[in-house]
N, C-alpha and C. Protein backbone atom coordinates (compact mmCIF):
# COMPACT_ATOMS: atom_id res chain seq x y z
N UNK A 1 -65.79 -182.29 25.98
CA UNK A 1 -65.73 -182.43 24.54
C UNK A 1 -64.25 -182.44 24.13
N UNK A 2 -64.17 -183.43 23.04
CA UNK A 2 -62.49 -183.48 22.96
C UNK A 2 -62.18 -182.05 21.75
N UNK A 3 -60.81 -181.76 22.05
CA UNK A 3 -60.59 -180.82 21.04
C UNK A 3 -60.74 -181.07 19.51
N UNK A 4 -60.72 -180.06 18.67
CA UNK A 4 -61.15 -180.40 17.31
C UNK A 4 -59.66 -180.85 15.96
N UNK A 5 -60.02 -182.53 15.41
CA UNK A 5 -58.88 -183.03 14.80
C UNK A 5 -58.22 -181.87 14.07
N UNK A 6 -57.02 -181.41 13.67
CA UNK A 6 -56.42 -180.79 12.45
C UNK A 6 -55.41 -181.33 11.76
N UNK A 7 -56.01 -181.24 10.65
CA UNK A 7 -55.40 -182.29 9.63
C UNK A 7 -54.62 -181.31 9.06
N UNK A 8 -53.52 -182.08 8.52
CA UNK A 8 -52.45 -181.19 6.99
C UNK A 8 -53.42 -180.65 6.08
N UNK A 9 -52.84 -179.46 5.73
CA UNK A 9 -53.46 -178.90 4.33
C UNK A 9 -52.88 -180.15 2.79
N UNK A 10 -53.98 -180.39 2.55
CA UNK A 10 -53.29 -181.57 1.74
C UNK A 10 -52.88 -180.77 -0.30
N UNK A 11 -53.06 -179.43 -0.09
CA UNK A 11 -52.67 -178.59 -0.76
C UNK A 11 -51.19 -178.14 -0.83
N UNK A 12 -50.68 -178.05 0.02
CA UNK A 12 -49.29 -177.97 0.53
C UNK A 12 -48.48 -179.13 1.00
N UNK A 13 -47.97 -179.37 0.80
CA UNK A 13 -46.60 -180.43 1.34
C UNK A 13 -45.90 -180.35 2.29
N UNK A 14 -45.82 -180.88 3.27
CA UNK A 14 -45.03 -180.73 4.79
C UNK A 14 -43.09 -180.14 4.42
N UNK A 15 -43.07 -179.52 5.49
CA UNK A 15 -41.86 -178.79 5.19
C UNK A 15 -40.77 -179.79 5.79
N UNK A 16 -39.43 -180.02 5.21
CA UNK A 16 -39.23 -181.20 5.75
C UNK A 16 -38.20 -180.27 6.62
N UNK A 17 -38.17 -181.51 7.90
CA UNK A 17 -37.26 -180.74 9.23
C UNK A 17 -35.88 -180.53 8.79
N UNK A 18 -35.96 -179.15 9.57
CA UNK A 18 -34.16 -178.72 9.13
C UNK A 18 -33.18 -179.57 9.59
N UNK A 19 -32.18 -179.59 8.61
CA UNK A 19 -30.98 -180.66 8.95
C UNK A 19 -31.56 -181.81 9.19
N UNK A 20 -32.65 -182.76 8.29
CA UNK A 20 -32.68 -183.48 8.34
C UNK A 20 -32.16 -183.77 6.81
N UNK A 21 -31.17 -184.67 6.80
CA UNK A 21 -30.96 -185.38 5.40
C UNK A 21 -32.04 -186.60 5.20
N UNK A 22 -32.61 -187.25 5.97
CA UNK A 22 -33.88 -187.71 5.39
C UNK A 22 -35.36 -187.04 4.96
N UNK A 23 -35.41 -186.43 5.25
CA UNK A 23 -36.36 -185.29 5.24
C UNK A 23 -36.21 -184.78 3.49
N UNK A 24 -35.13 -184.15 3.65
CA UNK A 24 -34.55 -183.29 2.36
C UNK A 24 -34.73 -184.28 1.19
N UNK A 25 -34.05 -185.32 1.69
CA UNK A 25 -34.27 -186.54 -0.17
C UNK A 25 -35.58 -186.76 -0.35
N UNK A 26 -36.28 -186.69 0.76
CA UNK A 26 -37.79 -187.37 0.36
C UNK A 26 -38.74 -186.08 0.21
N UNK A 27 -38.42 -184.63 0.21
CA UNK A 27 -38.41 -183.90 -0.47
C UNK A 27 -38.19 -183.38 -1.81
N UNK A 28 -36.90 -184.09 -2.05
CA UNK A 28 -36.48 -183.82 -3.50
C UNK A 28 -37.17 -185.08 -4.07
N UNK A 29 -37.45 -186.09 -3.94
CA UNK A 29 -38.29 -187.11 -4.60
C UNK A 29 -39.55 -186.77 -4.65
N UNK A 30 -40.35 -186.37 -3.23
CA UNK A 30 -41.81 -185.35 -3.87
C UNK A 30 -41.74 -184.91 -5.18
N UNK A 31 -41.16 -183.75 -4.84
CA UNK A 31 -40.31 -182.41 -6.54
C UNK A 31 -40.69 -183.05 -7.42
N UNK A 32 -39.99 -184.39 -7.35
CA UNK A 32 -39.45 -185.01 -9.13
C UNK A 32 -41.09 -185.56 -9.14
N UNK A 33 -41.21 -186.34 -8.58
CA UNK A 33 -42.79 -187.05 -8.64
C UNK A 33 -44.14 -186.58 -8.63
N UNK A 34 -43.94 -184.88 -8.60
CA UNK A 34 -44.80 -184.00 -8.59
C UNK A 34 -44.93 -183.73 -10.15
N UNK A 35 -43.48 -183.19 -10.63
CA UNK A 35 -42.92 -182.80 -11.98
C UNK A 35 -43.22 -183.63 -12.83
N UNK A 36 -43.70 -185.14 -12.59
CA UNK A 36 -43.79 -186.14 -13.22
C UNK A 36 -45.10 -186.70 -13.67
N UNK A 37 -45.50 -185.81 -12.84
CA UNK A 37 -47.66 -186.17 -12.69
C UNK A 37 -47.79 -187.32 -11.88
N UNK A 38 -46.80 -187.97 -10.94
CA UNK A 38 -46.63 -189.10 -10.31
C UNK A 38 -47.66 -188.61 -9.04
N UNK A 39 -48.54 -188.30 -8.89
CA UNK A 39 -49.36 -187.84 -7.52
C UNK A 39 -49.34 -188.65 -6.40
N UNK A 40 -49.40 -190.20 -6.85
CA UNK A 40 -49.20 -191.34 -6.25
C UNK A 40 -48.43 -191.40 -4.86
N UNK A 41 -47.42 -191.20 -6.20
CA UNK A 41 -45.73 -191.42 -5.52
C UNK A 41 -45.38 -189.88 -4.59
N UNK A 42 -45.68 -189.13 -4.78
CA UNK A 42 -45.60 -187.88 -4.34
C UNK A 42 -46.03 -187.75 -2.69
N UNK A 43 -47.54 -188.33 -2.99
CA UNK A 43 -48.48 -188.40 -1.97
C UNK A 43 -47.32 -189.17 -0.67
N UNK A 44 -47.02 -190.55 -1.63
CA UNK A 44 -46.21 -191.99 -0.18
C UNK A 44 -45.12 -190.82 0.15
N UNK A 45 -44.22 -189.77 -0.54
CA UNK A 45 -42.88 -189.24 0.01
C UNK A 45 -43.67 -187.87 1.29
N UNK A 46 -44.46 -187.58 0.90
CA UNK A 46 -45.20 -186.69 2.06
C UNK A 46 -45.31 -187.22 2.82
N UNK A 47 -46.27 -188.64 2.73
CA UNK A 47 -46.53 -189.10 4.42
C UNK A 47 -45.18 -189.51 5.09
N UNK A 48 -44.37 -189.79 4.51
CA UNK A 48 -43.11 -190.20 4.88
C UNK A 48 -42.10 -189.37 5.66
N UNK A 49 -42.47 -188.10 4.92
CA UNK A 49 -42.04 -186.91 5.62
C UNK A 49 -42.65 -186.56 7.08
N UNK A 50 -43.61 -186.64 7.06
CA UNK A 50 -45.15 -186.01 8.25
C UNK A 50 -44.48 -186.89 9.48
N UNK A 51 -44.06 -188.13 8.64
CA UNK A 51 -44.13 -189.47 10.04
C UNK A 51 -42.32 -189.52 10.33
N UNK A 52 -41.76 -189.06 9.65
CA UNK A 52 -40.11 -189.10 10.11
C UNK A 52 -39.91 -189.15 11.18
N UNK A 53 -39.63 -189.89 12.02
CA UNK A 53 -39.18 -189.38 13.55
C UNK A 53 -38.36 -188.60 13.49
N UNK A 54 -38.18 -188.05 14.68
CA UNK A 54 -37.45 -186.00 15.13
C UNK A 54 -36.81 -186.13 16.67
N UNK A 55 -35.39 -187.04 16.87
CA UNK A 55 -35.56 -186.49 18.34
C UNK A 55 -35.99 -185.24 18.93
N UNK A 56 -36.59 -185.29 19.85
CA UNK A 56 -37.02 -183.86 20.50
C UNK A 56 -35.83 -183.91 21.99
N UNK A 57 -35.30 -182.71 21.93
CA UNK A 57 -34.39 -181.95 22.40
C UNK A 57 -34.30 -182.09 23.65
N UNK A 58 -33.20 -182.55 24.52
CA UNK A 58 -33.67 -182.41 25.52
C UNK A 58 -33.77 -181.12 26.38
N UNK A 59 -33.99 -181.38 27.76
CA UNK A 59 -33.41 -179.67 28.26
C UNK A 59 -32.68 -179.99 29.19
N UNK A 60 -31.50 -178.78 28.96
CA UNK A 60 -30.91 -179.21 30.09
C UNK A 60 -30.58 -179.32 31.23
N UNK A 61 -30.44 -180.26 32.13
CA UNK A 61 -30.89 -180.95 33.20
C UNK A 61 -31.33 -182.32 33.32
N UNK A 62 -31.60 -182.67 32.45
CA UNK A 62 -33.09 -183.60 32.08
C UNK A 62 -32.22 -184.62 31.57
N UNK A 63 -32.65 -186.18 32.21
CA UNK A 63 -31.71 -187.20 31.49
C UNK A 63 -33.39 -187.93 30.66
């Protein structure tokens, strides 16, 4: 049996990754578009956030 899907709490808003400056603006555009009753627009800057690519780290050793 495959494991069970888990989805975002769609109550909360994804936290955007640290030191990301893309992350952070499309955060602060959520904010405003939240503030705005824009739910719409709010909604597209979340998924945007969720899907940001993140290099993942290497370790070291590892090319």
């Amino acid at each position: 049996m495959d494991e069970p899907i888990t989805l975002p709490d769609p109550t909360h808003p994804p936290r955007p990754a640290p030191g990301c400056d893309v992350c952070a603006a499309l955060d602060e555009q959520r904010a405003e578009y939240e503030r705005a009753k824009d739910i719409r627009r709010a909604t597209v800057c979340e998924v945007e956030i969720r899907n940001h690519p993140h290099a993942k780290k290497r370790r070291e050793g590892q090319s």
